[in-house]
N, C-alpha and C. Protein backbone atom coordinates (compact mmCIF):
# COMPACT_ATOMS: atom_id res chain seq x y z
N UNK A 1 -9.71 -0.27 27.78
CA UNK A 1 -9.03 -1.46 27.31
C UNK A 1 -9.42 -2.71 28.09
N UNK A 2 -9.95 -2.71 29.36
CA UNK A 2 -10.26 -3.81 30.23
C UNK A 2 -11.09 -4.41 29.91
N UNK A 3 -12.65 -3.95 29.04
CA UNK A 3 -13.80 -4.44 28.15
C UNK A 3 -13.48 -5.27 26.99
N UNK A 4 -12.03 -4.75 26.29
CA UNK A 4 -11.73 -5.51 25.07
C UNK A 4 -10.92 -7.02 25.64
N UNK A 5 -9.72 -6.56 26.75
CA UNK A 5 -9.39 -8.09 27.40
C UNK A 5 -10.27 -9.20 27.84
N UNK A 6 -11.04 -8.12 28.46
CA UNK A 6 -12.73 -9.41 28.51
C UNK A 6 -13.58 -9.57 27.51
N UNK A 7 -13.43 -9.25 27.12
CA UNK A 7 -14.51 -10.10 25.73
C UNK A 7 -13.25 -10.75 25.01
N UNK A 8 -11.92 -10.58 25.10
CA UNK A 8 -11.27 -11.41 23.99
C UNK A 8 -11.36 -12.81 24.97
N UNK A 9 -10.91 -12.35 26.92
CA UNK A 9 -10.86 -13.83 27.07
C UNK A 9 -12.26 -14.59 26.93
N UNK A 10 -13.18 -14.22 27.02
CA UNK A 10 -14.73 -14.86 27.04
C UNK A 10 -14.74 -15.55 25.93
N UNK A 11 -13.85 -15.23 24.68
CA UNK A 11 -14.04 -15.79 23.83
C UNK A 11 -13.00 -16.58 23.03
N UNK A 12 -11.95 -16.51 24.27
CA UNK A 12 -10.90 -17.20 23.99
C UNK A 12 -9.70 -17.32 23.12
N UNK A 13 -10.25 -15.67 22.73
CA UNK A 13 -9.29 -15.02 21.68
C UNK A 13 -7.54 -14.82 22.22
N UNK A 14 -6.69 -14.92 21.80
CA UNK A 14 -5.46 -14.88 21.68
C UNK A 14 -5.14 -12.97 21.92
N UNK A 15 -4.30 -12.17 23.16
CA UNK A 15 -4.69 -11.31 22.76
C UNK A 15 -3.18 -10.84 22.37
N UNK A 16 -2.30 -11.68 21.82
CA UNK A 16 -1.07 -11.25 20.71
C UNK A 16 -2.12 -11.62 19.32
N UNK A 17 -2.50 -12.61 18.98
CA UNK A 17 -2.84 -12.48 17.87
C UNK A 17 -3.62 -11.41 17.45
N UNK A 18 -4.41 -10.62 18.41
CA UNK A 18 -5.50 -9.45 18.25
C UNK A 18 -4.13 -8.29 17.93
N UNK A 19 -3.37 -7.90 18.71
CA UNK A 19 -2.41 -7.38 18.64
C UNK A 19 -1.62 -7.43 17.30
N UNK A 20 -1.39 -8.57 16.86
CA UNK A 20 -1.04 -8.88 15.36
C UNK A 20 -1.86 -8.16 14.60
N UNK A 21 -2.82 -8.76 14.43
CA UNK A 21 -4.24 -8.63 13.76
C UNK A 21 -4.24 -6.92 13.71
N UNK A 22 -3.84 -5.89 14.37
CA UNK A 22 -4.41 -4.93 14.45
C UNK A 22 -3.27 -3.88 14.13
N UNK A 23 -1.94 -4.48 14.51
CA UNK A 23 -0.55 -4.35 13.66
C UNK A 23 -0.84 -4.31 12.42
N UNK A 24 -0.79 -5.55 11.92
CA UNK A 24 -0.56 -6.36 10.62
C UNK A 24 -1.74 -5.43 9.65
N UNK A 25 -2.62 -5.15 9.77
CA UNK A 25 -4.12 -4.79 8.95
C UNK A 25 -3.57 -2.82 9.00
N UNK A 26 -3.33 -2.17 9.90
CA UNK A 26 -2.67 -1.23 9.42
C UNK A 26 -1.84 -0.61 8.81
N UNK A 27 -0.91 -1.83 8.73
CA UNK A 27 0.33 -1.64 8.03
C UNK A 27 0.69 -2.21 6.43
N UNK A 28 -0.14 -2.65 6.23
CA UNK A 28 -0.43 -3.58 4.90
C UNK A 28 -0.39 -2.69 3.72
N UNK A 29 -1.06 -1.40 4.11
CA UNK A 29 -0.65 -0.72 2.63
C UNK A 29 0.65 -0.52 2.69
N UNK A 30 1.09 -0.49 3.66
CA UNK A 30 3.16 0.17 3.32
C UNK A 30 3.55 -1.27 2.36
N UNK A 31 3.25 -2.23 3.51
CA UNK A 31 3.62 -3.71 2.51
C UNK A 31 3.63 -3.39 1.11
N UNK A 32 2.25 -3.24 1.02
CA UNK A 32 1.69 -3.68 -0.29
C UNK A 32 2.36 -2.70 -1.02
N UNK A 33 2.52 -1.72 -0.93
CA UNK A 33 3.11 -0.18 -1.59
C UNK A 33 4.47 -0.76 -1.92
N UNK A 34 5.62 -1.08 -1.10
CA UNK A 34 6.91 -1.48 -0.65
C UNK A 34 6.96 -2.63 -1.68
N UNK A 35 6.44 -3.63 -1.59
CA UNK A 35 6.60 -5.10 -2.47
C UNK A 35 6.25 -4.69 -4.00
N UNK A 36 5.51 -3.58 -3.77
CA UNK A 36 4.63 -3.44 -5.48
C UNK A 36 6.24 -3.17 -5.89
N UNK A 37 6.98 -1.98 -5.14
CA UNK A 37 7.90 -1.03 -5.40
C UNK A 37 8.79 -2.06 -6.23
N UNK A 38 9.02 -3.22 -5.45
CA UNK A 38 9.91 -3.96 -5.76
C UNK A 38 10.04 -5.16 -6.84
N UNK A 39 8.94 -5.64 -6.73
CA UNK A 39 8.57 -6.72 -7.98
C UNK A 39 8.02 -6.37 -9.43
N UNK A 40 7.56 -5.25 -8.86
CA UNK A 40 6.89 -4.80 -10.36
C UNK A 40 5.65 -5.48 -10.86
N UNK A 41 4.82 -6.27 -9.88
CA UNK A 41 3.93 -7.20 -10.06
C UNK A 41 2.62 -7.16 -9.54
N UNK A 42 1.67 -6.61 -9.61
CA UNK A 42 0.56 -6.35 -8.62
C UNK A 42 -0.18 -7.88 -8.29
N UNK A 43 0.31 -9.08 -8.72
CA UNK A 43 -0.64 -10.31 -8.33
C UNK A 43 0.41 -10.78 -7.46
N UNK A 44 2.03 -11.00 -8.07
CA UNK A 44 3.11 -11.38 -7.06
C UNK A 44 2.97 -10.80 -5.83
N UNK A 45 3.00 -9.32 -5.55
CA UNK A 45 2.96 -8.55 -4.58
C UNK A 45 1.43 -8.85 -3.64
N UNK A 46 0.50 -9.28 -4.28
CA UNK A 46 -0.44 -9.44 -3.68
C UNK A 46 -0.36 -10.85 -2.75
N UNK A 47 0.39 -11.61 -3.61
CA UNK A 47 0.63 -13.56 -2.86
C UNK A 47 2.20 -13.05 -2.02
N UNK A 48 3.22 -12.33 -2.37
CA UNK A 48 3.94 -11.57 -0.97
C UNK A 48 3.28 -11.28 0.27
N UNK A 49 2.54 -10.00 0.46
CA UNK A 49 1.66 -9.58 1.51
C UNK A 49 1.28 -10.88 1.95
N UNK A 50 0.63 -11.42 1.79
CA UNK A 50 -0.15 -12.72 2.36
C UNK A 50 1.14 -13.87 2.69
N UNK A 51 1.98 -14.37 1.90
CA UNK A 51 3.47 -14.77 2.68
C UNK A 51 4.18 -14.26 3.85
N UNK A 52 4.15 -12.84 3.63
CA UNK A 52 5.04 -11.83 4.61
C UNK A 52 3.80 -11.93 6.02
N UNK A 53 2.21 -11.90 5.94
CA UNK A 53 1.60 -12.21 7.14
C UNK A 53 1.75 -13.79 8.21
N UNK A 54 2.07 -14.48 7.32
CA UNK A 54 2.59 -15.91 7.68
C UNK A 54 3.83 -15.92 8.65
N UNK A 55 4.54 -15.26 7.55
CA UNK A 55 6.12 -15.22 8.58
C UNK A 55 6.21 -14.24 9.24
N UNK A 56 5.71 -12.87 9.38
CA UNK A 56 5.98 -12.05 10.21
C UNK A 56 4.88 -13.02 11.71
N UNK A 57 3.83 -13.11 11.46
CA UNK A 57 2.99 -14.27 12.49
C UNK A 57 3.65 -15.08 13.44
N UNK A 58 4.68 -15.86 12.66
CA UNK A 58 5.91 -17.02 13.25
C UNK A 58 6.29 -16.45 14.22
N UNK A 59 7.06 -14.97 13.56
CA UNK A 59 8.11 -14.22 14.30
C UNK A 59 7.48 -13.56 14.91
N UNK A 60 6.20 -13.22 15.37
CA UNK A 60 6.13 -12.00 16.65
C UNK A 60 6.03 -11.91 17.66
N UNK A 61 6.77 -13.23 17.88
CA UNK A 61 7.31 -13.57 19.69
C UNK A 61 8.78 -12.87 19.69
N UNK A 62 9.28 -12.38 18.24
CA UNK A 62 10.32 -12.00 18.70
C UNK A 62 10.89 -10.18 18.40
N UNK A 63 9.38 -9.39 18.15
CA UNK A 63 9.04 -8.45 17.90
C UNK A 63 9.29 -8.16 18.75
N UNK A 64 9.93 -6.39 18.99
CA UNK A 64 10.18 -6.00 20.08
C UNK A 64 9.23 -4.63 20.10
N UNK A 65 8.70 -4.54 20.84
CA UNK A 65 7.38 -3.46 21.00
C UNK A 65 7.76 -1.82 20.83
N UNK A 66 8.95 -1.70 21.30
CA UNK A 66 9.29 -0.44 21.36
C UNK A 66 10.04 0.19 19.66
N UNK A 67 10.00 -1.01 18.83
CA UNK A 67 10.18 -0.64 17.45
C UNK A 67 8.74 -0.09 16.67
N UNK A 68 9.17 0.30 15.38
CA UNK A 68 7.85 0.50 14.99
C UNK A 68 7.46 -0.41 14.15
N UNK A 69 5.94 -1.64 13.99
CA UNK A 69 6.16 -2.57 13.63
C UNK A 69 6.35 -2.54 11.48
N UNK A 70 6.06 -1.47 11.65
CA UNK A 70 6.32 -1.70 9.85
C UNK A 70 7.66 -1.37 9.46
N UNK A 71 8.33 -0.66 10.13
CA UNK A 71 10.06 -0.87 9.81
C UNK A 71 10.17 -2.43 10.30
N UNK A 72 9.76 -3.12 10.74
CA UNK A 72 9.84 -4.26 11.39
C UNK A 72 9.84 -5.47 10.21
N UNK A 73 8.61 -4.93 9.95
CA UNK A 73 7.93 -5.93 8.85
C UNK A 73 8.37 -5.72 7.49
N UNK A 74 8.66 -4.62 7.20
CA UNK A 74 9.87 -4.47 5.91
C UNK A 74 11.21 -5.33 5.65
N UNK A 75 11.70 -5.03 6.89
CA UNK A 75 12.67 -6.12 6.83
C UNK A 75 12.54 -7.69 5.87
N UNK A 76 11.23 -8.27 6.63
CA UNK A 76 10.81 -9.24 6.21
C UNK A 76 10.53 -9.10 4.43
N UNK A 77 9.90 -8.41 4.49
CA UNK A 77 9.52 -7.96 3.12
C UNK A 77 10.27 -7.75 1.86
N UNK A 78 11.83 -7.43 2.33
CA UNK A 78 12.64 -6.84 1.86
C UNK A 78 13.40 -8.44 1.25
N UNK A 79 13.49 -9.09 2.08
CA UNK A 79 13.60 -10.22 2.32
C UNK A 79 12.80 -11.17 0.89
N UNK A 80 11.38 -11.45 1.29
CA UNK A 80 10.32 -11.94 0.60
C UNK A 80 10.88 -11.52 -0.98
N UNK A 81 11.14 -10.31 -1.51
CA UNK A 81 11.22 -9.84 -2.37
C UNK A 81 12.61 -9.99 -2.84
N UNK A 82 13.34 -10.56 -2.57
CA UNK A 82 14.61 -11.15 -2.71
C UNK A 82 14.78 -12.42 -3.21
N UNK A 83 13.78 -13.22 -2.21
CA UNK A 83 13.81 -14.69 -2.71
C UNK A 83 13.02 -14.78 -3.81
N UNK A 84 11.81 -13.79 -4.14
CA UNK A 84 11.08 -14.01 -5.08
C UNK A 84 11.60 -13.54 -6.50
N UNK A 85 12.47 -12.94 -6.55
CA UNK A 85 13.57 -12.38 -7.77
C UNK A 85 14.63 -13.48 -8.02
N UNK A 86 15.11 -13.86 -6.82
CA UNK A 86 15.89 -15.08 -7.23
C UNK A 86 14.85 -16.39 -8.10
N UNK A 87 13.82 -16.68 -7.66
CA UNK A 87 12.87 -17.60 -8.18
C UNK A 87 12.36 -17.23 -9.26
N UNK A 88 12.40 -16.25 -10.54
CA UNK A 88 12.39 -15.73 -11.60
C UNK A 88 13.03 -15.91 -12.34
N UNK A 89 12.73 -16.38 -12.97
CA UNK A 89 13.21 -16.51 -14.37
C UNK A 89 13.42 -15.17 -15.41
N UNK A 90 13.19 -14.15 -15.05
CA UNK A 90 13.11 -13.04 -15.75
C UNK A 90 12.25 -11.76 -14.49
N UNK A 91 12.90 -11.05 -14.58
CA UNK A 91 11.86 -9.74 -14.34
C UNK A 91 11.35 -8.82 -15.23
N UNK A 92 10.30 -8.51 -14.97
CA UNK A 92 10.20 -6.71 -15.91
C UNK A 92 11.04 -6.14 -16.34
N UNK A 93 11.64 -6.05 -15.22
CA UNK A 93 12.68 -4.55 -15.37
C UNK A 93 13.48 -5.31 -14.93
N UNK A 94 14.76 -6.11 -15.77
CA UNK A 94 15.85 -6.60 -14.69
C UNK A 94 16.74 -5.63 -14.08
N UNK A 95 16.75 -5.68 -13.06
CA UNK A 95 17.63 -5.03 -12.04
C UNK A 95 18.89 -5.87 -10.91
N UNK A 96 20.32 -5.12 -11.21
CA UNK A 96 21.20 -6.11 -10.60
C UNK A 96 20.91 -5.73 -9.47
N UNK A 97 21.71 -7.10 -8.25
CA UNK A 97 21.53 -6.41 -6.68
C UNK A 97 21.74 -5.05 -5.99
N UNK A 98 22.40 -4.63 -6.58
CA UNK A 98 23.64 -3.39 -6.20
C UNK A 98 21.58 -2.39 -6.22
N UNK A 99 21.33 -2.20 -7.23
CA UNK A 99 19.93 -1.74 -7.40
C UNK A 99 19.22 -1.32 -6.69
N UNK A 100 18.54 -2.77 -6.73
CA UNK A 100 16.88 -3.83 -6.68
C UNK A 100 17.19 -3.62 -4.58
N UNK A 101 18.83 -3.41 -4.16
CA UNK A 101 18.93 -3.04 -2.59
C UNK A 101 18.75 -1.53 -2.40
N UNK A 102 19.15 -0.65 -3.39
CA UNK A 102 18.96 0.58 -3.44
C UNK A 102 17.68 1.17 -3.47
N UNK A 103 16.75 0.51 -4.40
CA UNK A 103 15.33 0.18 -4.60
C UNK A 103 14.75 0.53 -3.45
N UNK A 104 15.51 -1.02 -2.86
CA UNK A 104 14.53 -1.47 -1.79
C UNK A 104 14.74 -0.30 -0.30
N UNK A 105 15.71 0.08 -0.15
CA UNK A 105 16.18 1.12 0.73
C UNK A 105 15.35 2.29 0.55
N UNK A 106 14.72 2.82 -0.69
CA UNK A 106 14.30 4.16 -1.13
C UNK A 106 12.64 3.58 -0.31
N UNK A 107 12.34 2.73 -1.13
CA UNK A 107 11.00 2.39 -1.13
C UNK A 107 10.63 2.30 0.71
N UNK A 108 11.64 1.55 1.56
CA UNK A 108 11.35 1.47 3.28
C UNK A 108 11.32 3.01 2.99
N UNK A 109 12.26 3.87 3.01
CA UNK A 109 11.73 4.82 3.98
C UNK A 109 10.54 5.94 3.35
N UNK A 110 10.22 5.77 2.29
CA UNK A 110 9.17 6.20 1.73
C UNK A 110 7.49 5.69 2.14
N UNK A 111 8.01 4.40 2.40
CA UNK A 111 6.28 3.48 2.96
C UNK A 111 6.35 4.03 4.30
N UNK A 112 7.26 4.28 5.19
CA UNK A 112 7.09 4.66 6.37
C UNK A 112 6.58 5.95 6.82
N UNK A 113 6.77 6.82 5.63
CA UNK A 113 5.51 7.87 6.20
C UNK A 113 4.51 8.29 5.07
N UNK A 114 3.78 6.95 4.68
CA UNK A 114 3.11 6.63 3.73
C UNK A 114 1.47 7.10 4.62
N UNK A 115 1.29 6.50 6.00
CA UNK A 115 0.15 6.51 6.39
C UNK A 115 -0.21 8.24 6.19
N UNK A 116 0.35 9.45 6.70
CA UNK A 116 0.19 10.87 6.53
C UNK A 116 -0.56 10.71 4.87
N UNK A 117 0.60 10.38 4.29
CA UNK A 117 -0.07 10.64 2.34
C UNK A 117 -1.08 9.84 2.17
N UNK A 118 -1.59 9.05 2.91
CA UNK A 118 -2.77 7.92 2.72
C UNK A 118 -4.10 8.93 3.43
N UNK A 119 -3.76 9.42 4.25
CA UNK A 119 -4.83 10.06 4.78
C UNK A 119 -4.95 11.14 4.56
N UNK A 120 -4.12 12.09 4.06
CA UNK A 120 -4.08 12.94 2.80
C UNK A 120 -4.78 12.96 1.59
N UNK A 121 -4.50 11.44 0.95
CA UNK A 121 -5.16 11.03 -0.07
C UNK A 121 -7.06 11.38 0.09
N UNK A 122 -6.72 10.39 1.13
CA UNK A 122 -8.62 9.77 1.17
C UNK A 122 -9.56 10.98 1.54
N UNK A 123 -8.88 12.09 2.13
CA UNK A 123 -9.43 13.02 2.18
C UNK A 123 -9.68 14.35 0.87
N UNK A 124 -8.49 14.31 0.39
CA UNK A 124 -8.73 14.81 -0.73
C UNK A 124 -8.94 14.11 -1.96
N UNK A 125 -9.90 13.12 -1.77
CA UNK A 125 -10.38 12.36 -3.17
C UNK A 125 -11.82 12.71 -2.93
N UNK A 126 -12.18 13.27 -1.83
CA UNK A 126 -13.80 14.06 -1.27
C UNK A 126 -13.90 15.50 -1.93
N UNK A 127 -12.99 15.96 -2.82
CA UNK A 127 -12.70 17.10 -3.66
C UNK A 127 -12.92 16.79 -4.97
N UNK A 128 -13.15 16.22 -5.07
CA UNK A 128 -13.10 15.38 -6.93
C UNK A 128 -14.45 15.07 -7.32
N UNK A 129 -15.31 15.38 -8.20
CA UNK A 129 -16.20 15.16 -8.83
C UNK A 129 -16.56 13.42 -8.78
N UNK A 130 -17.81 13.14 -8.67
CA UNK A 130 -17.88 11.29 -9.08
C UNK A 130 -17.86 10.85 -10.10
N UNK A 131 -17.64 11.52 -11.30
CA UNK A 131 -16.83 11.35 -12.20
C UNK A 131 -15.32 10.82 -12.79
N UNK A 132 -14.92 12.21 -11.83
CA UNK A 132 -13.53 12.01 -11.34
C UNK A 132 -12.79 10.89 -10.69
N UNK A 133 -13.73 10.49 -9.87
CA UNK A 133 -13.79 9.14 -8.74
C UNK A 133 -13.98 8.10 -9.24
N UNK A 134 -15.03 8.11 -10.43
CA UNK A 134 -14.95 6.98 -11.03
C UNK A 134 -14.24 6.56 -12.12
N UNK A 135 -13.86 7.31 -12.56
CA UNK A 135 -12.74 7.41 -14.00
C UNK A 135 -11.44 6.56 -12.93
N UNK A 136 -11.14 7.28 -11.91
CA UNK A 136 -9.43 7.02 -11.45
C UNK A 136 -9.63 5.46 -10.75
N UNK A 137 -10.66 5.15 -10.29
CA UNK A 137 -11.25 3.76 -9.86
C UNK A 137 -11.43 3.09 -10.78
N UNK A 138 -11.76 3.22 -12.02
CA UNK A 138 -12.06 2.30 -13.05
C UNK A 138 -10.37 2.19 -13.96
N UNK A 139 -9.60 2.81 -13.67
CA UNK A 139 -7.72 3.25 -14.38
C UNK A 139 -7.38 2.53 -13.53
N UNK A 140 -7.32 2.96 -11.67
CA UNK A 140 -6.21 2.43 -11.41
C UNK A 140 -6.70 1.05 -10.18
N UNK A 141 -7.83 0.63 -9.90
CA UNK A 141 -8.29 -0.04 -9.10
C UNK A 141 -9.04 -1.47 -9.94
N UNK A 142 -9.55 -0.90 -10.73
CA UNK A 142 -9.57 -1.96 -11.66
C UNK A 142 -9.09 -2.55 -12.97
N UNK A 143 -7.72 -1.41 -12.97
CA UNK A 143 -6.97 -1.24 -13.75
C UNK A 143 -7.38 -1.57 -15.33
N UNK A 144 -8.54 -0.90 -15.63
CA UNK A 144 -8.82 -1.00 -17.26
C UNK A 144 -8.34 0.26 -17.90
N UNK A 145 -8.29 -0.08 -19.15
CA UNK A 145 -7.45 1.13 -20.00
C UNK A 145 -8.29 2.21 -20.07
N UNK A 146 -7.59 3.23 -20.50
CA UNK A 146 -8.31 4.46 -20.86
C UNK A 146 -9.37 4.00 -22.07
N UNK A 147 -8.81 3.27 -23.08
CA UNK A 147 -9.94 3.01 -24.27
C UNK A 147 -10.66 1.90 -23.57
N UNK A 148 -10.93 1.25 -22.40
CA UNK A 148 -12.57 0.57 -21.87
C UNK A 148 -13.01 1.30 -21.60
N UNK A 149 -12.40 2.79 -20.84
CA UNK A 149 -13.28 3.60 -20.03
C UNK A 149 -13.91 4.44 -20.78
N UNK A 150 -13.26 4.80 -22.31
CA UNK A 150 -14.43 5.59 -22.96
C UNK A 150 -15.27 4.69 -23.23
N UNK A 151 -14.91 3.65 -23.83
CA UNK A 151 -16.28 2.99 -24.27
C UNK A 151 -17.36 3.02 -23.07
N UNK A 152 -16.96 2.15 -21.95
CA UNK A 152 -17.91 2.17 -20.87
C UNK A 152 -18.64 3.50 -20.73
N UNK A 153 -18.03 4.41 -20.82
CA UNK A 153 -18.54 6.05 -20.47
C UNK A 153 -19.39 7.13 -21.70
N UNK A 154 -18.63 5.85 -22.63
CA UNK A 154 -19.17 6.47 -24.07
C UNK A 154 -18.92 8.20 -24.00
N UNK A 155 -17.10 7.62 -24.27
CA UNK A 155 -16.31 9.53 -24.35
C UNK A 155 -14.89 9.18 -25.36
N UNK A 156 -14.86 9.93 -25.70
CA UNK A 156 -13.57 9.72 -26.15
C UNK A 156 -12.10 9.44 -25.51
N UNK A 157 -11.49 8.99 -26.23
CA UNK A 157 -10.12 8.57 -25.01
C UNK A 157 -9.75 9.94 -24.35
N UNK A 158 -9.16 10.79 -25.69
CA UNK A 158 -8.60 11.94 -24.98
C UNK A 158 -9.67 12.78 -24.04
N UNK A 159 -10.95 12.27 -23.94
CA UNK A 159 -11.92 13.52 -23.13
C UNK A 159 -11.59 12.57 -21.67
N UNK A 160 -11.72 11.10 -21.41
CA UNK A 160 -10.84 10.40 -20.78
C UNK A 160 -9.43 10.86 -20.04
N UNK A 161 -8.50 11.24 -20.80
CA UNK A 161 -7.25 11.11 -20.59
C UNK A 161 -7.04 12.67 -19.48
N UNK A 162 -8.61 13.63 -20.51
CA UNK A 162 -8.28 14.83 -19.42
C UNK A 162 -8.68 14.87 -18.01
N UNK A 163 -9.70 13.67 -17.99
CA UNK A 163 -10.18 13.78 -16.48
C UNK A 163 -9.38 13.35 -15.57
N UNK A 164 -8.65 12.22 -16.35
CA UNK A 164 -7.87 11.76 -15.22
C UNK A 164 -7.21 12.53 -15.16
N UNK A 165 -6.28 13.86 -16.07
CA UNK A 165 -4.83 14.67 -15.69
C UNK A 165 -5.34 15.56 -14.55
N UNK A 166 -6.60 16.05 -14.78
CA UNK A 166 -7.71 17.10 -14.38
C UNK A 166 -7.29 16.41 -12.87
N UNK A 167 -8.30 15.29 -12.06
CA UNK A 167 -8.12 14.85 -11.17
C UNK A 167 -6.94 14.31 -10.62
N UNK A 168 -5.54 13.84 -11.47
CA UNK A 168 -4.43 14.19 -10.83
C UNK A 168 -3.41 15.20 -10.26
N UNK A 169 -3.96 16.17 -11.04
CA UNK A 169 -3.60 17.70 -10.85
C UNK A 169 -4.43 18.31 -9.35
N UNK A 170 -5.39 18.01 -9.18
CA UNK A 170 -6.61 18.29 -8.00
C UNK A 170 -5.90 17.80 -6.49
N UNK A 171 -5.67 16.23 -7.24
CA UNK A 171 -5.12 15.33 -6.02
C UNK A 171 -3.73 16.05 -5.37
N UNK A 172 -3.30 16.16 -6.84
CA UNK A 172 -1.14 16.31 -6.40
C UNK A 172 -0.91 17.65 -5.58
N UNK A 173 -2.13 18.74 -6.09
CA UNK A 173 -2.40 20.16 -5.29
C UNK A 173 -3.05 19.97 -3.85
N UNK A 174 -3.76 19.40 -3.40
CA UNK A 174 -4.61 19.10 -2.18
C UNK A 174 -3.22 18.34 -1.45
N UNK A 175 -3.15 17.59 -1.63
CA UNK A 175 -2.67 16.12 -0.94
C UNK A 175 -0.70 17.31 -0.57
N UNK A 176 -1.01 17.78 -1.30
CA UNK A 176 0.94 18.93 -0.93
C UNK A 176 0.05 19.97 -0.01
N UNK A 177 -0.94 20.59 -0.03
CA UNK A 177 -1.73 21.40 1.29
C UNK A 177 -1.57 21.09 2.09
N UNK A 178 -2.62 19.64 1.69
CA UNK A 178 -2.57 18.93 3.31
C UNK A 178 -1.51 18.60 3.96
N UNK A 179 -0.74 18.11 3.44
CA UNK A 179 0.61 17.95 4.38
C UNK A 179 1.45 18.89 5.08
N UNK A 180 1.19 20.25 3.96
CA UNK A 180 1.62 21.55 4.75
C UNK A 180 1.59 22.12 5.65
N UNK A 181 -0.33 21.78 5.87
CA UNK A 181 -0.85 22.28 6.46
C UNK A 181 -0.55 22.07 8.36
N UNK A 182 -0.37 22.51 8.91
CA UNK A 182 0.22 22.32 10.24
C UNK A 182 -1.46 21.60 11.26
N UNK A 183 -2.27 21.87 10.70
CA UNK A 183 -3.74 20.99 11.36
C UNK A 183 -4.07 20.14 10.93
N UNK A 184 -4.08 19.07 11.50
CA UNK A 184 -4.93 17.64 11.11
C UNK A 184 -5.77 17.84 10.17
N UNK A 185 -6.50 16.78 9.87
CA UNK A 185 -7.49 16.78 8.61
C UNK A 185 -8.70 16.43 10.01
């Protein structure tokens, strides 16, 4: 660690903000997972995350180290996603408070042991055909429909519809192993 304090001071780097920086960038899928949970919005939730790095930033002089920082940063989040429902004119799914807090309660403690199922994931998506990989990347990452992806693939929807069940079935079986499994990946 004494190599990284010296090169941050040589370069005059901030070493809470590195500390942030290294917080903040790990924890971002819970965010992002957590806010999706809540807005129902994948572009809202995307301009959240990037709000919630602003203000959690402000506040992490008043972070206390011995917490864990993404229960930390939920808070905030929980927050973010409050004011941004009030500033709506409508939701998706309207949901009264009594809810949209119930929601939000399920969703914290679910993002919090999100990183295990994340690394779960990424390991068992190395089980899946590139087919497979590319079908569920082209559904859910670039979120086009099943009828672009036959065309693009030149297949039918339903020969489509089986790869993806095919490779969700692969995933939902691996990813419950792995977690079982009492050895690291």
């Amino acid at each position: 660690m004494p190599a990284i304090e010296s090169i941050t001071q040589q370069r005059g780097d901030n070493p809470s903000q590195l500390e942030f920086t290294r917080l903040f960038v790990s924890s971002q899928a819970a965010f992002q997972g957590f806010l999706l949970t809540l807005v129902h919005d994948r572009h809202a939730a995307d301009d959240l995350v990037q709000e919630l790095a602003g203000r959690l930033w402000l506040k992490f002089g008043d972070y206390e180290r011995s917490r864990p920082f993404v229960a930390w940063g939920l808070g905030f989040a929980r927050l973010l996603a409050f004011e941004w429902r009030r500033n709506q004119a409508r939701l998706p799914v309207p949901l009264d408070d009594a809810t949209l807090q119930a929601l939000a309660d399920v969703a914290a403690e679910s993002s919090l042991g999100s990183d295990e199922r994340q690394e779960a994931l990424g390991h068992c998506l190395q089980q899946l055909t590139d087919h497979q990989r590319q079908s569920l990347h082209a559904r859910y990452y670039r979120d086009q429909s099943v009828a672009e992806i036959a065309r693009q693939t030149q297949r039918t929807e339903t020969a489509v519809y089986k790869v993806l069940k095919r490779a969700h079935l692969i995933l939902l079986d691996c990813v419950r192993k792995t977690l079982e499994s009492p050895t690291p990946l």
